[in-house]
PDB file of N, CA and C in Angstrom:
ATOM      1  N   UNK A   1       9.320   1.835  -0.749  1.00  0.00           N
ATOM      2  CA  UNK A   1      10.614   2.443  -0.515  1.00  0.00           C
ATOM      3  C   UNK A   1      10.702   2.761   0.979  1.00  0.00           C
ATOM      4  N   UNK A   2      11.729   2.625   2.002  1.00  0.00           N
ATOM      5  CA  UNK A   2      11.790   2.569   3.313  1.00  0.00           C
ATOM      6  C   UNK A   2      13.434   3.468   3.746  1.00  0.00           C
ATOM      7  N   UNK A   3      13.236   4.298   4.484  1.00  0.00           N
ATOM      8  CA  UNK A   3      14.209   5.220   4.730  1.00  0.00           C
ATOM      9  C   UNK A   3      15.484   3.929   5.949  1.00  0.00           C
ATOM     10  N   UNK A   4      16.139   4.523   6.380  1.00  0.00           N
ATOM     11  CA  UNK A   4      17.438   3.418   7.325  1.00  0.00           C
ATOM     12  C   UNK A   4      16.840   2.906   8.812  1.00  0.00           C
ATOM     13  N   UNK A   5      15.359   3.681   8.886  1.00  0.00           N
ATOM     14  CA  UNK A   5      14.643   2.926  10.370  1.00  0.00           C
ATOM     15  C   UNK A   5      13.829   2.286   9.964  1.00  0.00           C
ATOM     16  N   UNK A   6      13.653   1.390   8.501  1.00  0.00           N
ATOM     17  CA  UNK A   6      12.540   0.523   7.915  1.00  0.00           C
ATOM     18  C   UNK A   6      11.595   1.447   7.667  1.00  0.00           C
ATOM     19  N   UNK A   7      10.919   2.482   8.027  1.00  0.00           N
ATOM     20  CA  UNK A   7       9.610   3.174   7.575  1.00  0.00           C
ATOM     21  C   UNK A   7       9.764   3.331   6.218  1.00  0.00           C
ATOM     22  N   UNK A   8       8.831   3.137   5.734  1.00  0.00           N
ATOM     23  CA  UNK A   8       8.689   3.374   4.204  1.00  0.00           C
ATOM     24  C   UNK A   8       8.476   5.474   4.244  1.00  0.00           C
ATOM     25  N   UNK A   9       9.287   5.969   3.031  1.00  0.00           N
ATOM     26  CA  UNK A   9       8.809   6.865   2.691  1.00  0.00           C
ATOM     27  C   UNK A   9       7.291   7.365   2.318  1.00  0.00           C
ATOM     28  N   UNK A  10       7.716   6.290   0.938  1.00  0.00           N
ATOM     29  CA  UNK A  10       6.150   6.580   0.186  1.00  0.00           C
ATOM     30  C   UNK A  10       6.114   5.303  -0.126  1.00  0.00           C
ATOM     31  N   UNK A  11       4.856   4.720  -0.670  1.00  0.00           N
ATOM     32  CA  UNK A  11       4.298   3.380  -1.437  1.00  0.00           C
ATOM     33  C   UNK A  11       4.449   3.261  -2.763  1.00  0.00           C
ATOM     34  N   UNK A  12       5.137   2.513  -3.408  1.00  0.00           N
ATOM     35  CA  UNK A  12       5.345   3.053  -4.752  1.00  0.00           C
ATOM     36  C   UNK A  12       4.575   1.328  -5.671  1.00  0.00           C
ATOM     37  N   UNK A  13       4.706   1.085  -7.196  1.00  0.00           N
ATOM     38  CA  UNK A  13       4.464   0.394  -7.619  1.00  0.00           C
ATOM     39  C   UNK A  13       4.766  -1.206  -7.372  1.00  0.00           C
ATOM     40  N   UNK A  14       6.410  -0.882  -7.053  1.00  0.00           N
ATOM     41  CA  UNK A  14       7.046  -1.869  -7.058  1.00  0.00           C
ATOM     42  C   UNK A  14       6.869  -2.813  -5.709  1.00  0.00           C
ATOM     43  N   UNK A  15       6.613  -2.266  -4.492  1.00  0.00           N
ATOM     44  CA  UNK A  15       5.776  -2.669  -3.464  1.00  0.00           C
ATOM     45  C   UNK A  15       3.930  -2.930  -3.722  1.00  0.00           C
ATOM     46  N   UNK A  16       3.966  -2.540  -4.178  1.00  0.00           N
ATOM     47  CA  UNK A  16       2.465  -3.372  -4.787  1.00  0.00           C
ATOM     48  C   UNK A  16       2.448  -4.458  -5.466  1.00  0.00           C
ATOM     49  N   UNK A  17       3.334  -4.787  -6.223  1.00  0.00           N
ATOM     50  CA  UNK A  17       3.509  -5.583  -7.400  1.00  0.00           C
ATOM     51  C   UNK A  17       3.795  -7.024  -6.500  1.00  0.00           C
ATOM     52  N   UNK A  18       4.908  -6.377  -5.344  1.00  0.00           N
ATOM     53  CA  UNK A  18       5.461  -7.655  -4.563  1.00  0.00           C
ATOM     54  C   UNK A  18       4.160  -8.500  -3.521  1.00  0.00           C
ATOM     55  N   UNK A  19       3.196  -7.574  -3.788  1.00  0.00           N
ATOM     56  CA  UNK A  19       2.258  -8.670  -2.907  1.00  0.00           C
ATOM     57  C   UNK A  19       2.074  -9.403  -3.509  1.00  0.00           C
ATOM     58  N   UNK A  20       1.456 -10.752  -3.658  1.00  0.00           N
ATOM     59  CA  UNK A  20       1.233 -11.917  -3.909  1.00  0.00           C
ATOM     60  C   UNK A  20      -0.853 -12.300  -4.090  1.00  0.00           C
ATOM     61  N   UNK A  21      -1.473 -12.938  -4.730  1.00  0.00           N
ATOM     62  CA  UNK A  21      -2.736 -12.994  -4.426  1.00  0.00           C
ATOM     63  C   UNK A  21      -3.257 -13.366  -3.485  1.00  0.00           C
ATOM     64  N   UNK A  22      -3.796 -12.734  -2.572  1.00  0.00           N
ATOM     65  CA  UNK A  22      -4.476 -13.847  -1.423  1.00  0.00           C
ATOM     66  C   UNK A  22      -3.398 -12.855  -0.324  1.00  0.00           C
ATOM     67  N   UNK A  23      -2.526 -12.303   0.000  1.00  0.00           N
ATOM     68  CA  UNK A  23      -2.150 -11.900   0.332  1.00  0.00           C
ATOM     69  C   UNK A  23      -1.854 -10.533   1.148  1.00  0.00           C
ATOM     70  N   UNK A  24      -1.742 -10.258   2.690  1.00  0.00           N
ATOM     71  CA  UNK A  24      -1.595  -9.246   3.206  1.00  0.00           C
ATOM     72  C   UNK A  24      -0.369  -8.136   3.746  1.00  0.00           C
ATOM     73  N   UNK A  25      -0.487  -6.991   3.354  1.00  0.00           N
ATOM     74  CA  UNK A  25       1.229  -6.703   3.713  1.00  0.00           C
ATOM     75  C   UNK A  25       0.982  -4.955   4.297  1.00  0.00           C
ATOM     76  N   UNK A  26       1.238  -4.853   5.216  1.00  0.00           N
ATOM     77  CA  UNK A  26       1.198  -3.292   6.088  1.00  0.00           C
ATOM     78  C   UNK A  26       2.032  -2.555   5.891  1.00  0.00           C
ATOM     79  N   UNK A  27       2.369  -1.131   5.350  1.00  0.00           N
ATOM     80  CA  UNK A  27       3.723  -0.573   5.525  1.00  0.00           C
ATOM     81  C   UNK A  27       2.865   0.611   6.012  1.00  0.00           C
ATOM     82  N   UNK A  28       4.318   0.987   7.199  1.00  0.00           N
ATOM     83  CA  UNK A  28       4.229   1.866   7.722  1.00  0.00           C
ATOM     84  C   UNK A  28       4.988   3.185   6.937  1.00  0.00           C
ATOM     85  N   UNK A  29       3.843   4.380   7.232  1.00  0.00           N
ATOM     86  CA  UNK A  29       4.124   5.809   6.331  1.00  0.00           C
ATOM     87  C   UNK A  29       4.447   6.913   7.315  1.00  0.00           C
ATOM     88  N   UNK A  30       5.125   7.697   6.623  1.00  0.00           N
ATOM     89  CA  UNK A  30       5.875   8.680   7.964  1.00  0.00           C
ATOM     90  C   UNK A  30       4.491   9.703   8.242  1.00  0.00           C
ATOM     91  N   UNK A  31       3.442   9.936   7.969  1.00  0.00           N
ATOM     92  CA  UNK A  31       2.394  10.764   8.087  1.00  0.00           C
ATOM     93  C   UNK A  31       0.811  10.313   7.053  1.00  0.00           C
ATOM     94  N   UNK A  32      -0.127  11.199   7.481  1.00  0.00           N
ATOM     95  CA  UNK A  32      -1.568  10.904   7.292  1.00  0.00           C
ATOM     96  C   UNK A  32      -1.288  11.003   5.490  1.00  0.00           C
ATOM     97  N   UNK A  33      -0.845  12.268   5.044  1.00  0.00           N
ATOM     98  CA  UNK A  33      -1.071  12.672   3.041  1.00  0.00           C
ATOM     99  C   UNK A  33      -0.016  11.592   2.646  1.00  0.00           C
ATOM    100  N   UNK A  34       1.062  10.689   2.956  1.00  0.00           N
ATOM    101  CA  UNK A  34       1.163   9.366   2.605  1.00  0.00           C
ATOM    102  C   UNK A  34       0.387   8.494   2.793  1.00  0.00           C
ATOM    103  N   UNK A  35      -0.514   8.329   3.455  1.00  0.00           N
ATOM    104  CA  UNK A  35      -1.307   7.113   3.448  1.00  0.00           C
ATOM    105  C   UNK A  35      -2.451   7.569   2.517  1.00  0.00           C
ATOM    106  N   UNK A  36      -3.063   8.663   2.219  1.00  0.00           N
ATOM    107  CA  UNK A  36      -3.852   8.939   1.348  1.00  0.00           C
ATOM    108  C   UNK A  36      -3.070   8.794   0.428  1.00  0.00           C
ATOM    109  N   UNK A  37      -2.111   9.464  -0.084  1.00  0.00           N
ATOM    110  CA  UNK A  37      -1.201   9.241  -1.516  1.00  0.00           C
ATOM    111  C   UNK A  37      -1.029   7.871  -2.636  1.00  0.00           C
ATOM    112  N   UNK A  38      -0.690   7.128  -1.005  1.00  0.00           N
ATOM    113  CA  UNK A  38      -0.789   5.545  -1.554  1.00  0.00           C
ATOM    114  C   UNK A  38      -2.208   4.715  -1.456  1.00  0.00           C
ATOM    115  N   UNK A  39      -2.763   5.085  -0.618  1.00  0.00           N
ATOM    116  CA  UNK A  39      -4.283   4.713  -0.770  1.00  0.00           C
ATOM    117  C   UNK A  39      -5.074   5.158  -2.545  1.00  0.00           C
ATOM    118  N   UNK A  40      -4.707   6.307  -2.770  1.00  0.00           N
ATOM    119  CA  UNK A  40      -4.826   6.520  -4.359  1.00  0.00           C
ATOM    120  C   UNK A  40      -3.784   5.588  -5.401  1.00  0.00           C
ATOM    121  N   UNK A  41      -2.791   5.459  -5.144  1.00  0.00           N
ATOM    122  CA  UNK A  41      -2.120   4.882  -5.915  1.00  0.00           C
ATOM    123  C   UNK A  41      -2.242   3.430  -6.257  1.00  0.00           C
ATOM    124  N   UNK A  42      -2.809   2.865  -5.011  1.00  0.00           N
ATOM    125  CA  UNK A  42      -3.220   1.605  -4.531  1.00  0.00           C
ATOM    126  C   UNK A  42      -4.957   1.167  -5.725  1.00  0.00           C
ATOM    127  N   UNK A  43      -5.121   2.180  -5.762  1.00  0.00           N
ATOM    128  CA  UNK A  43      -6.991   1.493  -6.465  1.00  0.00           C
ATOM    129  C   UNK A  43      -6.471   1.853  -7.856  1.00  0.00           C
ATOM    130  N   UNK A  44      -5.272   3.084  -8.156  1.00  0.00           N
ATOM    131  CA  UNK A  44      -5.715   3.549  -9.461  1.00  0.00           C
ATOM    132  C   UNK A  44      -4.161   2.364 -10.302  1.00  0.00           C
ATOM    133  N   UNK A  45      -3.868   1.607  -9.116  1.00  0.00           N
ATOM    134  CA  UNK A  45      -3.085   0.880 -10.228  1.00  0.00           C
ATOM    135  C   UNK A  45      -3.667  -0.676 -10.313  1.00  0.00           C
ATOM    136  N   UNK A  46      -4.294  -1.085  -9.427  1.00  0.00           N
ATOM    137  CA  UNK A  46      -5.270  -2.432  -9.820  1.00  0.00           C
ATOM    138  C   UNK A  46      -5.597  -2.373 -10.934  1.00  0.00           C
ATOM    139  N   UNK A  47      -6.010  -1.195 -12.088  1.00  0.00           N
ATOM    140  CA  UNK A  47      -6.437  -1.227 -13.231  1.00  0.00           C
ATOM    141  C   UNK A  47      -5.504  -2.100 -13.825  1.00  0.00           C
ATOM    142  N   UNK A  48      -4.261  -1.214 -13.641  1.00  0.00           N
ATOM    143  CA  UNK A  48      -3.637  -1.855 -14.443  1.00  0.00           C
ATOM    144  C   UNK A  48      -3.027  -3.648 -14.493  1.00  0.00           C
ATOM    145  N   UNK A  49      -2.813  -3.820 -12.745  1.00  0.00           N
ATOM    146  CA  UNK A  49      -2.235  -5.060 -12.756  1.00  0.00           C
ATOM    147  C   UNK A  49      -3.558  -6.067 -12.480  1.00  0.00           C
ATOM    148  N   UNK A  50      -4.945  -5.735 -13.234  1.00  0.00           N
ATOM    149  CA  UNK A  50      -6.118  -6.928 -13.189  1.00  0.00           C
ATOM    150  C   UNK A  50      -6.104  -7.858 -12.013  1.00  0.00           C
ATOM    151  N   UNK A  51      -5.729  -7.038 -11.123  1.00  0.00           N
ATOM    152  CA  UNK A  51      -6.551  -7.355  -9.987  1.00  0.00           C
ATOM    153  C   UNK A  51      -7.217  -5.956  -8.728  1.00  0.00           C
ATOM    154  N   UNK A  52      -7.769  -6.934  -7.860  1.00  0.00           N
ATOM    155  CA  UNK A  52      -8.148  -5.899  -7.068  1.00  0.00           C
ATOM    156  C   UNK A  52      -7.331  -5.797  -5.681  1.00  0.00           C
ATOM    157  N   UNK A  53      -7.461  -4.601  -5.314  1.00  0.00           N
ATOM    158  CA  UNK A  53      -6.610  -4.354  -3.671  1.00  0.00           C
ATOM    159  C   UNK A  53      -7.389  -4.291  -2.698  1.00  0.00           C
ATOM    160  N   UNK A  54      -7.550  -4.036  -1.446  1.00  0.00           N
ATOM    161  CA  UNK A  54      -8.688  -3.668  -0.163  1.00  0.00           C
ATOM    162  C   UNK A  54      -7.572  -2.797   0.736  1.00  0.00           C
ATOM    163  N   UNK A  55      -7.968  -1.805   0.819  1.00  0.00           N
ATOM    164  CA  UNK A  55      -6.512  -0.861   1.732  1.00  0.00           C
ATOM    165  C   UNK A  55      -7.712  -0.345   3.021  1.00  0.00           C
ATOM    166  N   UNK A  56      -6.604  -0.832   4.268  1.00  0.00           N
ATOM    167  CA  UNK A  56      -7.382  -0.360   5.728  1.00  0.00           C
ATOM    168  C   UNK A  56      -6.435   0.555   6.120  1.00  0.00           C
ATOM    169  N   UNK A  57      -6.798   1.755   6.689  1.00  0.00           N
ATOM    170  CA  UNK A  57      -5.953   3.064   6.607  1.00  0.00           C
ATOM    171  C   UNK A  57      -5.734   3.034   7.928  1.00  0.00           C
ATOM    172  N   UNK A  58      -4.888   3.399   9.243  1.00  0.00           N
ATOM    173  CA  UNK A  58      -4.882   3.480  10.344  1.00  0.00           C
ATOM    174  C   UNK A  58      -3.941   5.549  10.533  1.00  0.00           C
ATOM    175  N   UNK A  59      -4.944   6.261  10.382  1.00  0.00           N
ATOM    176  CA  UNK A  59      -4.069   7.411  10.603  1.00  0.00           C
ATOM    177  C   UNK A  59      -3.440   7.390  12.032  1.00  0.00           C
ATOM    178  N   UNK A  60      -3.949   7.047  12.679  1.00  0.00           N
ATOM    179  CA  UNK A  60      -3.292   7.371  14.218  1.00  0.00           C
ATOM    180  C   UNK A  60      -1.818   6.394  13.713  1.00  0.00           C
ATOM    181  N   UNK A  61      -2.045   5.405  13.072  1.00  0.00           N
ATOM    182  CA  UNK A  61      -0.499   4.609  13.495  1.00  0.00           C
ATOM    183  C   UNK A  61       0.484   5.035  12.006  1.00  0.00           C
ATOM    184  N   UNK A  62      -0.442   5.608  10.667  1.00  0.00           N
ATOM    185  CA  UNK A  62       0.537   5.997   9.995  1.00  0.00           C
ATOM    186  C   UNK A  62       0.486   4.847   9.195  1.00  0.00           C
ATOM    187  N   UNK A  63      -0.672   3.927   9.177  1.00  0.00           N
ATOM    188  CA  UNK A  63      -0.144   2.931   7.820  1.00  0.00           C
ATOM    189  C   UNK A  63      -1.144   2.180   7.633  1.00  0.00           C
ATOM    190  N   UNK A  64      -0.847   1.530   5.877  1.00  0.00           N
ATOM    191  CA  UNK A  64      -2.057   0.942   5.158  1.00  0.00           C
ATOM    192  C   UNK A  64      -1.638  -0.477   5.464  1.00  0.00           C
ATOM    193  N   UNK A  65      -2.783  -1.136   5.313  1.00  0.00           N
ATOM    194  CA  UNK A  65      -2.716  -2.564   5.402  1.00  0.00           C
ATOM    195  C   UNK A  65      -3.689  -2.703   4.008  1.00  0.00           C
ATOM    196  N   UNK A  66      -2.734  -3.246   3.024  1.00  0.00           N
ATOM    197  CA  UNK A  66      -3.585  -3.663   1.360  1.00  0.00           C
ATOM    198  C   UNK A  66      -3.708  -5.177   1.391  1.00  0.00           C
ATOM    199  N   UNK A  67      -4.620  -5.797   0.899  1.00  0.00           N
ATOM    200  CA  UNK A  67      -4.876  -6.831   0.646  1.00  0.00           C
ATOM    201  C   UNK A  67      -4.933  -7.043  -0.780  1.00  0.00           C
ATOM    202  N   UNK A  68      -4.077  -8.028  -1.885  1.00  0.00           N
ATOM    203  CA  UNK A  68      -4.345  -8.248  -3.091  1.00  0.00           C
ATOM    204  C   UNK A  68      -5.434  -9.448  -3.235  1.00  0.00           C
ATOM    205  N   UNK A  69      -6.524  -8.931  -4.016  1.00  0.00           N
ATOM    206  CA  UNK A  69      -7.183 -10.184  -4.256  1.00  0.00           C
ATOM    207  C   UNK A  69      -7.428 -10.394  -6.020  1.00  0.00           C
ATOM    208  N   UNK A  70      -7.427 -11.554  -6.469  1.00  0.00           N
ATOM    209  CA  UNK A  70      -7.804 -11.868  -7.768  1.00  0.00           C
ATOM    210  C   UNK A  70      -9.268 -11.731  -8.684  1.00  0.00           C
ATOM    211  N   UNK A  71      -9.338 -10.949  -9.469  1.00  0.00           N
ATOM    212  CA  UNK A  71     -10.841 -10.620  -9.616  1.00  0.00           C
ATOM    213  C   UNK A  71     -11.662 -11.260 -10.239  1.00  0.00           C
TER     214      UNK A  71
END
């Protein structure tokens, strides 16, 4: 979800879902407890969609870079 200057609010499902396998995608978060927020949301929903993620956190810049991979 992304507020009217492109920054994403928060990371939600439906941006997870849109990555693709093999695939890399960065969104930028307005602060550090969003990128943890979605960094949790990010491992605890691979359960569900049977695969796995890899999330690189950048607090200074405010955003995750997830990688979907196939398990």
């Amino acid at each position: 979800m992304a507020d009217e200057t492109g920054k994403a609010i928060k990371l939600t499902r439906d941006d997870l879902r849109s990555i693709d396998v093999g695939k890399t995608k960065t969104f930028y978060l307005p602060d550090a407890k969003a990128c943890d927020n979605g960094k949790a949301l990010t491992y605890q929903f691979q359960n569900l969609m049977g695969c796995k993620f890899s999330v690189k956190t950048d607090y200074t810049a405010n955003t995750l870079t997830i990688t979907r991979n196939a398990i």
